[in-house]
N, C-alpha and C. Protein backbone atom coordinates (compact mmCIF):
# COMPACT_ATOMS: atom_id res chain seq x y z
N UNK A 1 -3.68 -10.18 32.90
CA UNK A 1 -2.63 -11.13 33.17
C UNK A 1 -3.19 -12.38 33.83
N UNK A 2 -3.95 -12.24 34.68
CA UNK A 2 -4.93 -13.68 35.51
C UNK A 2 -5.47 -14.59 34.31
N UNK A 3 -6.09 -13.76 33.27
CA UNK A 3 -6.40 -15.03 31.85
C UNK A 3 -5.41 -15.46 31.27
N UNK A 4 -4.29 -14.77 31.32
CA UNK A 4 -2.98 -15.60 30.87
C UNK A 4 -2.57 -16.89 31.64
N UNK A 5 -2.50 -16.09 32.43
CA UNK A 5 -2.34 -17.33 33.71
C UNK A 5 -3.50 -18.71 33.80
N UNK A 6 -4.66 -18.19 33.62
CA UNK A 6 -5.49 -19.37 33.70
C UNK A 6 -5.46 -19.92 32.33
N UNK A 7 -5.00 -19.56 31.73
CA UNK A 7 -4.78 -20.53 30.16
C UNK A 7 -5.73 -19.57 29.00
N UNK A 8 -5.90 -18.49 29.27
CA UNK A 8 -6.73 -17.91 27.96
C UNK A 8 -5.67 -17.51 26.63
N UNK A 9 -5.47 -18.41 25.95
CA UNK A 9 -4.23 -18.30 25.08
C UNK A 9 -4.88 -16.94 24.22
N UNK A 10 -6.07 -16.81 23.61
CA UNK A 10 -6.79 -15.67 22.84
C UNK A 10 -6.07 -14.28 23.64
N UNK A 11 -6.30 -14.18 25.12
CA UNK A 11 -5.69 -13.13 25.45
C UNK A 11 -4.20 -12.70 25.35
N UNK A 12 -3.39 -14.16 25.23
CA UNK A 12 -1.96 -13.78 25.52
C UNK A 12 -2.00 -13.63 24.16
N UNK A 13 -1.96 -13.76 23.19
CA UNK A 13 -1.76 -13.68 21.82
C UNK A 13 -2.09 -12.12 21.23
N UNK A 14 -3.46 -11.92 21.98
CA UNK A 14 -3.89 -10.32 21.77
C UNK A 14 -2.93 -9.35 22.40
N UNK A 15 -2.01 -10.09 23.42
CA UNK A 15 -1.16 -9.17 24.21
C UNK A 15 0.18 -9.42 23.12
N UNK A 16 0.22 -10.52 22.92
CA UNK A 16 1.72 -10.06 22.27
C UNK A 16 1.50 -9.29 20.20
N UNK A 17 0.68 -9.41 20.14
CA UNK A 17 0.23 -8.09 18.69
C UNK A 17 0.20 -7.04 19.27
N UNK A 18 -0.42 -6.74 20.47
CA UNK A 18 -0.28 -5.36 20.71
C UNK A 18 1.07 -4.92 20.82
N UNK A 19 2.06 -5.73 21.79
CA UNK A 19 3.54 -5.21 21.56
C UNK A 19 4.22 -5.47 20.70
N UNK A 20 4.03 -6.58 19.48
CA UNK A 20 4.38 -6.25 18.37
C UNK A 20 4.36 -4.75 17.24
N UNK A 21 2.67 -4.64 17.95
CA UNK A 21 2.46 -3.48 16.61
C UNK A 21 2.98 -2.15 17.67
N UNK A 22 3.35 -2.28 18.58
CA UNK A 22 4.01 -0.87 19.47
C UNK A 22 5.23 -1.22 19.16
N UNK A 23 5.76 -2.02 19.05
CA UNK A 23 7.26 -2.04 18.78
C UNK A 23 6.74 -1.78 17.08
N UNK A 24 6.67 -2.18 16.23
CA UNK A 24 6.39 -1.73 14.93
C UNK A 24 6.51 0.23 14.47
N UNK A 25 5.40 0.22 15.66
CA UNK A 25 4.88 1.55 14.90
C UNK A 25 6.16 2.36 15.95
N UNK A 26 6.68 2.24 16.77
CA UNK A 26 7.15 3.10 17.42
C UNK A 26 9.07 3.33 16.53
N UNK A 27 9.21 2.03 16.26
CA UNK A 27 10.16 1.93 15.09
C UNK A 27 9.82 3.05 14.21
N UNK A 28 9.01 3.19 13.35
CA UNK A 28 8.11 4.22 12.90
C UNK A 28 8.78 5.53 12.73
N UNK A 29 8.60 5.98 14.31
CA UNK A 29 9.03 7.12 14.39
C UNK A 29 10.53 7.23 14.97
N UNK A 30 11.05 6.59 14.31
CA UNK A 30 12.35 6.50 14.94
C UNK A 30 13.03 7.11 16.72
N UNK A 31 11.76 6.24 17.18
CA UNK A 31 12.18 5.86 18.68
C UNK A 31 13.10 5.52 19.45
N UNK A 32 13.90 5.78 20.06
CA UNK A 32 14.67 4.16 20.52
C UNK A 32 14.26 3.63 21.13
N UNK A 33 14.36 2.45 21.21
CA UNK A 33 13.81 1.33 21.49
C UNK A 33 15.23 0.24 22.07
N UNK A 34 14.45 -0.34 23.47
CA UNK A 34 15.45 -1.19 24.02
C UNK A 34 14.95 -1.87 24.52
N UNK A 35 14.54 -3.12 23.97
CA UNK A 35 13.77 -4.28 24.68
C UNK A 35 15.06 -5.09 25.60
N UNK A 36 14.34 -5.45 27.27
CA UNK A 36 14.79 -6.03 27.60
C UNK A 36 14.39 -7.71 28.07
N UNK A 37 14.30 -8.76 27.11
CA UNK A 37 12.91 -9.86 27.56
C UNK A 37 13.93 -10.62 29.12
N UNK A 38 12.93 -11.16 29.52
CA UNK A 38 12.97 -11.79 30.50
C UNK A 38 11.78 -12.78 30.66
N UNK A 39 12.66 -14.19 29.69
CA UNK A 39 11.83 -15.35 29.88
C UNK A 39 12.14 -17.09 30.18
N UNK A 40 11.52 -17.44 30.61
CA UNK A 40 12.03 -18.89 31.15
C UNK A 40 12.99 -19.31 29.53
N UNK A 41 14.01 -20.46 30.10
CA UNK A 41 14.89 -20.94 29.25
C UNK A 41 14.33 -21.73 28.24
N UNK A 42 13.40 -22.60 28.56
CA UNK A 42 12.87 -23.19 27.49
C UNK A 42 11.82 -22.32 26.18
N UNK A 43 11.34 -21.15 26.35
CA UNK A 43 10.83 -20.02 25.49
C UNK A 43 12.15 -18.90 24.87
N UNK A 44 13.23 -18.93 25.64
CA UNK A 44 14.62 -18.69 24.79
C UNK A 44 15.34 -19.49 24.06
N UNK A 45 15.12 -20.75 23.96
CA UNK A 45 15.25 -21.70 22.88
C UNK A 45 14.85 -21.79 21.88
N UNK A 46 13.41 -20.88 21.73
CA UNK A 46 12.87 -21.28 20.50
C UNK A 46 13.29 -20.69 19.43
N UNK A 47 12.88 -21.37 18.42
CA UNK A 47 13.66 -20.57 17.00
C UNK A 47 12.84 -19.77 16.48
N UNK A 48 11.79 -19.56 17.29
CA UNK A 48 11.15 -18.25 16.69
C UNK A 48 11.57 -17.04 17.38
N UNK A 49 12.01 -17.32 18.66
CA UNK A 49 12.26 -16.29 19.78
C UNK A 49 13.37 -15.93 19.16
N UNK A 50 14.75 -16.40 19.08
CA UNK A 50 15.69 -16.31 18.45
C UNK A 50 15.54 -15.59 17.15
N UNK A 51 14.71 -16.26 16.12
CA UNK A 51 14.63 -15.20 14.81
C UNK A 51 14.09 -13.67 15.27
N UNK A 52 13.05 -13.66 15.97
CA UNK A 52 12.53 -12.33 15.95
C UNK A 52 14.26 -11.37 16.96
N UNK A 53 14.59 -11.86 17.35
CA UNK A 53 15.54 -10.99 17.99
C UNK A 53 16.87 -10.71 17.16
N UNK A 54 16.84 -11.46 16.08
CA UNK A 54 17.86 -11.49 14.82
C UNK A 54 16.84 -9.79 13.74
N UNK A 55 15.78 -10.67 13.67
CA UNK A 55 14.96 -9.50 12.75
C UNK A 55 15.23 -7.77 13.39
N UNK A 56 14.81 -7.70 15.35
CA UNK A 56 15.14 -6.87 15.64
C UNK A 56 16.61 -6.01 15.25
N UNK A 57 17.33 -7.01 15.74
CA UNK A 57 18.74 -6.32 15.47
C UNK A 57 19.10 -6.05 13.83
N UNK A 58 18.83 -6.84 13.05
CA UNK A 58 19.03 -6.34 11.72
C UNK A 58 17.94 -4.93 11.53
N UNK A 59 17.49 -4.82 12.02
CA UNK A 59 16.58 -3.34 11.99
C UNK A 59 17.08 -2.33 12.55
N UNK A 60 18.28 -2.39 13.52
CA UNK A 60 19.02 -1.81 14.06
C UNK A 60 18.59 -1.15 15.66
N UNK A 61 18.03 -2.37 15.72
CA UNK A 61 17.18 -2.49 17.26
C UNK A 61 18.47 -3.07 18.79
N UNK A 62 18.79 -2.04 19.55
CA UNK A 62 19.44 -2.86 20.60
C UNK A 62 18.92 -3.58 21.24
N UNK A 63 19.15 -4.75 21.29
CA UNK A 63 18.60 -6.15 22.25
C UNK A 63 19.49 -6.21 23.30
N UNK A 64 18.83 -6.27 24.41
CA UNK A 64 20.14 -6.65 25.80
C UNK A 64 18.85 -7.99 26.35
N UNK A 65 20.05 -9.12 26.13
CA UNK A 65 19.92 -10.48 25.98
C UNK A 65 20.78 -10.92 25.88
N UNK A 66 21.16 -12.03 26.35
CA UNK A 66 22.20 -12.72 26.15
C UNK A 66 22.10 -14.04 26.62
N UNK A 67 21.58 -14.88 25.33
CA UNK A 67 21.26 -16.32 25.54
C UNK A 67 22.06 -17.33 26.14
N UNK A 68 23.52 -17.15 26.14
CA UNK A 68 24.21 -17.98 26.74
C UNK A 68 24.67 -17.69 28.54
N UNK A 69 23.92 -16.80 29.36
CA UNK A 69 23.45 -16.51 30.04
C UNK A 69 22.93 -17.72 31.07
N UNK A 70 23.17 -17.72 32.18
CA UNK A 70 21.95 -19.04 32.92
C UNK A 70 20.97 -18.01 33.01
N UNK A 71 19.68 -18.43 33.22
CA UNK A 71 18.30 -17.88 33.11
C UNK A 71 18.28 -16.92 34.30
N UNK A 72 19.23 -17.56 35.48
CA UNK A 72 18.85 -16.65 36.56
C UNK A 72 20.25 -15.12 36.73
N UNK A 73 20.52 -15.07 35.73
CA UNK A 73 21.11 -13.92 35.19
C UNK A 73 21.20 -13.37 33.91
N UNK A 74 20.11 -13.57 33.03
CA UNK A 74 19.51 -12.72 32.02
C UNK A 74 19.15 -11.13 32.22
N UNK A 75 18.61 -11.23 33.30
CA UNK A 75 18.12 -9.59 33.25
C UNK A 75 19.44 -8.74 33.56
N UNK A 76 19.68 -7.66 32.90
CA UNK A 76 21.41 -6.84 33.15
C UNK A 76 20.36 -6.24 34.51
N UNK A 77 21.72 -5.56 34.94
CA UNK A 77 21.45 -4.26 35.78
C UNK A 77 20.43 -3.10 35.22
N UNK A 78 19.83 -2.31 36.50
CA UNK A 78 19.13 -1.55 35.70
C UNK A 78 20.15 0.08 35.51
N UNK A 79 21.42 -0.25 36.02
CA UNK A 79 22.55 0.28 35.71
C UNK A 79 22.77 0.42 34.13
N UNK A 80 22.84 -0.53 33.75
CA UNK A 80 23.39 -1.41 32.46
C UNK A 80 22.06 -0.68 31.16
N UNK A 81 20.74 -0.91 32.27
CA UNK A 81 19.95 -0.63 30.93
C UNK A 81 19.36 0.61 31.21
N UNK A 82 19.87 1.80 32.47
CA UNK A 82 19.58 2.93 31.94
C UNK A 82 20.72 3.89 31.06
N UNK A 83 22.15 3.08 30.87
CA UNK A 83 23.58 2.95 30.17
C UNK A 83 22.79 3.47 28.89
N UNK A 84 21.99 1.50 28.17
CA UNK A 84 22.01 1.90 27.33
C UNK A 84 21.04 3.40 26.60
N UNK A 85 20.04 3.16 27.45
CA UNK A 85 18.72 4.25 27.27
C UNK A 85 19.78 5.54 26.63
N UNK A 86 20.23 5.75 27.64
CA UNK A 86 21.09 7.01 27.59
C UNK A 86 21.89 6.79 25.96
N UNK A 87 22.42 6.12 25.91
CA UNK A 87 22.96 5.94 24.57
C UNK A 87 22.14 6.18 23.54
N UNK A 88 21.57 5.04 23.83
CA UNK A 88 20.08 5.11 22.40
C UNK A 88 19.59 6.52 22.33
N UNK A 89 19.48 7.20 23.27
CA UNK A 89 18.69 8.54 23.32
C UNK A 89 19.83 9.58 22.65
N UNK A 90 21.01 9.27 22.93
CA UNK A 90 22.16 10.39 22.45
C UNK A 90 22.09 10.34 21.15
N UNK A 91 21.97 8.89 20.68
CA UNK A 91 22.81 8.74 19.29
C UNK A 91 20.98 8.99 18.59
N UNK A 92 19.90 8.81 19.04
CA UNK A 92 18.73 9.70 18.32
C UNK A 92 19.02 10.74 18.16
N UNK A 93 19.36 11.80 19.24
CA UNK A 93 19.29 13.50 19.38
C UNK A 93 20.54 13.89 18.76
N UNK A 94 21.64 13.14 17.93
CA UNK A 94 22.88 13.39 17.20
C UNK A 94 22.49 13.43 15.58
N UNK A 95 21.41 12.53 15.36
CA UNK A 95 20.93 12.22 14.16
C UNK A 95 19.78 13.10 13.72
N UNK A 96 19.01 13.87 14.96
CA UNK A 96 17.92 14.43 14.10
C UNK A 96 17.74 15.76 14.74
């Protein structure tokens, strides 16, 4: 994280393939999966940030996000997101 910080873009880039291909492969095995991001407002603007969280959800990925949000209340409760865990985990163990 310190080479991120000092500007080693090679590293942050190697970091975000790796959680790409863990979110990928873990899809895979039909995981659930509940990303929760937490990032400055101007990197939630982007239209790439935005598409990939469209791609998620059309995959049938729960996103807890909510862009229209002020930045300094993006993150839910961890009420809220052990809610959904619990969900995601029910509606796996109903299906298989």
């Amino acid at each position: 994280m310190q080479r991120v910080a000092a500007g080693n873009g090679n590293l942050m880039v190697a970091g975000c393939k790796l959680q790409v291909g863990l979110l990928c492969e873990t899809m895979g095995f039909d995981t659930p999966i509940l990303p929760v991001p937490l990032l400055k407002g101007a990197l939630a603007r982007h239209l790439a940030f935005g598409r990939s969280l469209d791609a998620l959800r059309e995959m049938g990925v729960r996103v807890l996000f909510d862009p229209a949000a002020p930045s300094h209340a993006r993150m839910p409760s961890w009420e809220q997101v052990m809610r959904e865990l619990r969900s995601a985990a029910g509606r796996q163990n109903s299906q298989g």
